[in-house]
Protein backbone atom coordinates (compact mmCIF):
# COMPACT_ATOMS: atom_id res chain seq x y z
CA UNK A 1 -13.32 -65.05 -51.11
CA UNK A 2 -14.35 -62.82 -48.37
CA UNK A 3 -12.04 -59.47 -48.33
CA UNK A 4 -11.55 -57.25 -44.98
CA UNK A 5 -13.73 -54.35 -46.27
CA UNK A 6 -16.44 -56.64 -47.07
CA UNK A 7 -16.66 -57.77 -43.28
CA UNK A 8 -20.18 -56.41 -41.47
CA UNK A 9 -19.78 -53.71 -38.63
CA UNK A 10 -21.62 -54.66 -35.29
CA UNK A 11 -24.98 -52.47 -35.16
CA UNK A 12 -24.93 -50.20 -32.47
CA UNK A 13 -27.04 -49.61 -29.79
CA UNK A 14 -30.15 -47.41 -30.60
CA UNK A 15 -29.90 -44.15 -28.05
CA UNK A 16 -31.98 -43.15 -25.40
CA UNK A 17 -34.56 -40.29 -26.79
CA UNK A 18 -35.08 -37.64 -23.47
CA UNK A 19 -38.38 -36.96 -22.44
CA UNK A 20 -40.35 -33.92 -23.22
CA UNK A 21 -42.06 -31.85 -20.44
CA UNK A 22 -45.86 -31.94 -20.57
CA UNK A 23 -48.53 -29.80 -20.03
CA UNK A 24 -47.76 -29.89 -16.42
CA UNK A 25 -44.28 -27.80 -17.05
CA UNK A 26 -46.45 -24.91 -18.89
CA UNK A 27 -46.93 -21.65 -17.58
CA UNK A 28 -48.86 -18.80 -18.80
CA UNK A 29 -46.68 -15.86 -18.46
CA UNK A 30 -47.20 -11.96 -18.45
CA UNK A 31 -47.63 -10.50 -22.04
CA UNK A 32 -45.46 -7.57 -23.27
CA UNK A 33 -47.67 -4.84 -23.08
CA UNK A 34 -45.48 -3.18 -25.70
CA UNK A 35 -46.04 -5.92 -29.11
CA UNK A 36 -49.39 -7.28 -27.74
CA UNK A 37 -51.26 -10.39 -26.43
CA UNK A 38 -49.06 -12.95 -28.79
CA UNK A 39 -45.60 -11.99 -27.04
CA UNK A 40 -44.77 -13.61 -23.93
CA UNK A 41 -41.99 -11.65 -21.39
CA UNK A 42 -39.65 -14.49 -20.37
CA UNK A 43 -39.12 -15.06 -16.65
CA UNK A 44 -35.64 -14.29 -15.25
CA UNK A 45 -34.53 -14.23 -11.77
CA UNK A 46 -34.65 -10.17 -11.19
CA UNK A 47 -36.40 -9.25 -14.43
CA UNK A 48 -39.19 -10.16 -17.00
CA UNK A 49 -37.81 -9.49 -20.61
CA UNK A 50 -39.32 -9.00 -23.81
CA UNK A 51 -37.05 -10.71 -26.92
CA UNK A 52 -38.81 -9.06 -29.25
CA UNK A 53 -38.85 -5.39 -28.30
CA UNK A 54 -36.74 -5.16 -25.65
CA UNK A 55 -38.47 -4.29 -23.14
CA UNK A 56 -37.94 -5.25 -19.47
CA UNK A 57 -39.49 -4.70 -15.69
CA UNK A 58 -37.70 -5.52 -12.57
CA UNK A 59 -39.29 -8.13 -10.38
């Protein structure tokens, strides 16, 4: 005798997995002059910024 908890659920659909950039999408930025060559400054629209330090310059 087949009970209603017993009953199978439908399997869902597997998602849709986004794409990654590739090397095309990579930059090589400024380095902070303050922490060194392994530091990047990230690119904003008036500034670069350093995360690390703090440290900023205006575009």
């Amino acid at each position: 005798m087949i009970m209603a908890d017993d009953k199978k659920k439908p399997a869902a659909a597997p998602k849709k997995k986004e794409k990654k950039a590739g090397p095309k999408a990579y930059k090589p930025g400024k380095s902070c002059p303050k922490c060194g060559a392994g530091y990047r400054l990230a690119e904003h629209k008036d500034r670069r910024a350093c995360g690390r330090c703090g440290y900023f310059e205006k575009k």
